[in-house]
Protein backbone atom coordinates (compact mmCIF):
# COMPACT_ATOMS: atom_id res chain seq x y z
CA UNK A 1 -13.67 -18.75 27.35
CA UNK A 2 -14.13 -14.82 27.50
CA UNK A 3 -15.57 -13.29 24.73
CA UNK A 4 -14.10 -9.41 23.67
CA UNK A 5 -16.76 -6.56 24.55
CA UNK A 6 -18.91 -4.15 22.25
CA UNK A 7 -17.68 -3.61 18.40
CA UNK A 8 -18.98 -0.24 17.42
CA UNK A 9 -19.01 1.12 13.81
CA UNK A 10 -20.73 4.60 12.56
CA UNK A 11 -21.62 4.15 9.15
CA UNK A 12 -20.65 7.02 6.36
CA UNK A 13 -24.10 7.44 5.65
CA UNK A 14 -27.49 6.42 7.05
CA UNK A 15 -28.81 3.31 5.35
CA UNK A 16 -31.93 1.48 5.59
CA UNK A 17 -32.06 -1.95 7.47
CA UNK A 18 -32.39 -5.03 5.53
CA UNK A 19 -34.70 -8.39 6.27
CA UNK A 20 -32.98 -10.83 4.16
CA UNK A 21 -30.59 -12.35 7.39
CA UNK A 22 -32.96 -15.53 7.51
CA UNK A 23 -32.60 -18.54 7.96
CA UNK A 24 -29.50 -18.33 10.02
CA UNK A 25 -29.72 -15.76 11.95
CA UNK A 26 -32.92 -14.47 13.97
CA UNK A 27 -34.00 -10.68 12.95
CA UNK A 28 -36.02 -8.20 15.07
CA UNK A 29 -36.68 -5.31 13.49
CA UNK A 30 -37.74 -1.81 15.90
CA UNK A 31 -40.89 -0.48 15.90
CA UNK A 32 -41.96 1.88 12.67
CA UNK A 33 -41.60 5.38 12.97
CA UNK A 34 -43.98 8.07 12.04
CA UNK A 35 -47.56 7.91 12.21
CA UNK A 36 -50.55 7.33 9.64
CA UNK A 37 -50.70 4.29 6.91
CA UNK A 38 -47.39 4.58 5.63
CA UNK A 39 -45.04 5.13 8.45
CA UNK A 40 -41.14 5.43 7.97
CA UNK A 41 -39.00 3.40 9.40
CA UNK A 42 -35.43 4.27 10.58
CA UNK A 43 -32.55 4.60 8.92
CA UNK A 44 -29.37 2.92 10.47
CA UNK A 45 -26.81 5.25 11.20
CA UNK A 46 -24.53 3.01 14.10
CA UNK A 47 -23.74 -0.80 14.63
CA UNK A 48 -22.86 -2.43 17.87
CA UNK A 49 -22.22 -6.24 17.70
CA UNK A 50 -21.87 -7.72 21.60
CA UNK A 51 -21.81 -10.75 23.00
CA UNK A 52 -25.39 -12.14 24.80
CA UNK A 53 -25.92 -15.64 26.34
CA UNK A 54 -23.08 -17.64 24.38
CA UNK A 55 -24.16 -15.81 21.24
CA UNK A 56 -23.26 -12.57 19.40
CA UNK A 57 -25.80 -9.78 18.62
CA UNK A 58 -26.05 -7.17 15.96
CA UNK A 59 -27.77 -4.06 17.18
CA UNK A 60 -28.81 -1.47 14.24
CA UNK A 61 -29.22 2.57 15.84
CA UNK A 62 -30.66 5.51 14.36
CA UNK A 63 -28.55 8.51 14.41
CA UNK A 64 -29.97 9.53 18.01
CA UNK A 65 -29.12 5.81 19.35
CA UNK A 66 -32.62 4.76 18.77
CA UNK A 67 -33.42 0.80 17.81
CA UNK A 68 -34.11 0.04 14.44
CA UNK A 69 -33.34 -3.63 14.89
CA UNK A 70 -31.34 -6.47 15.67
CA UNK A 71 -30.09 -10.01 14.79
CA UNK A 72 -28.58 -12.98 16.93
CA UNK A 73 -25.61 -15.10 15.38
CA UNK A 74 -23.79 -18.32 16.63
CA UNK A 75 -20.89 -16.72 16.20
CA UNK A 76 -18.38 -13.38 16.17
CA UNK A 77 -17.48 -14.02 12.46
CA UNK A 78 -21.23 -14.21 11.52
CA UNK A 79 -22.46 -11.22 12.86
CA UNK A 80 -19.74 -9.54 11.17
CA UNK A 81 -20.17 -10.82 7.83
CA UNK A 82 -23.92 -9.97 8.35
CA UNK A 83 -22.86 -6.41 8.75
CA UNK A 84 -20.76 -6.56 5.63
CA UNK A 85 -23.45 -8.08 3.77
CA UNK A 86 -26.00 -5.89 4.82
CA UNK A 87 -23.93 -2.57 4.75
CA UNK A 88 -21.15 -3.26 2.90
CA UNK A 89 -18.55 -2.21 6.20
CA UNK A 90 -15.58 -4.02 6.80
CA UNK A 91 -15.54 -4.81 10.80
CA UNK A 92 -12.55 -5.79 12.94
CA UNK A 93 -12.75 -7.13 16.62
């Protein structure tokens, strides 16, 4: 079965990424940015959701196209709701 290529969606404004995807989905969130004991971490300005190995993954990018983070979903419908949940964006394929 073929699976569609890259979704892409710039959000309005840049929004923090949230950690609250678990259990069903696995979450990797990018390196902080910044330096010292309270570094910043980046703000997510662009999501991509493609397909990898029989799953579907939701990338999170700065405004430069930097990684903030990313989670893996089971399927096309649940990386897409994660998106709404997490951002509030309503995402077609």
């Amino acid at each position: 079965m073929a699976m569609p290529g890259k979704i892409y969606h710039n959000l309005l404004k840049p929004m923090p990424a949230s950690n609250d995807c678990l259990p069903h989905a696995a979450m990797n969130l990018g390196s902080a940015r910044g330096t010292g004991t309270r570094p910043m971490p980046g703000m997510v300005s662009r999501l991509v959701i493609e397909p990898q190995l029989d799953n579907w993954v939701l990338y999170r990018l700065d405004d430069c196209g930097g990684f903030v983070g990313d989670t893996w979903h089971g399927s096309l419908e649940d990386a897409i709701g994660q998106a709404k949940k997490e951002f509030g964006v309503d995402i077609s394929p």
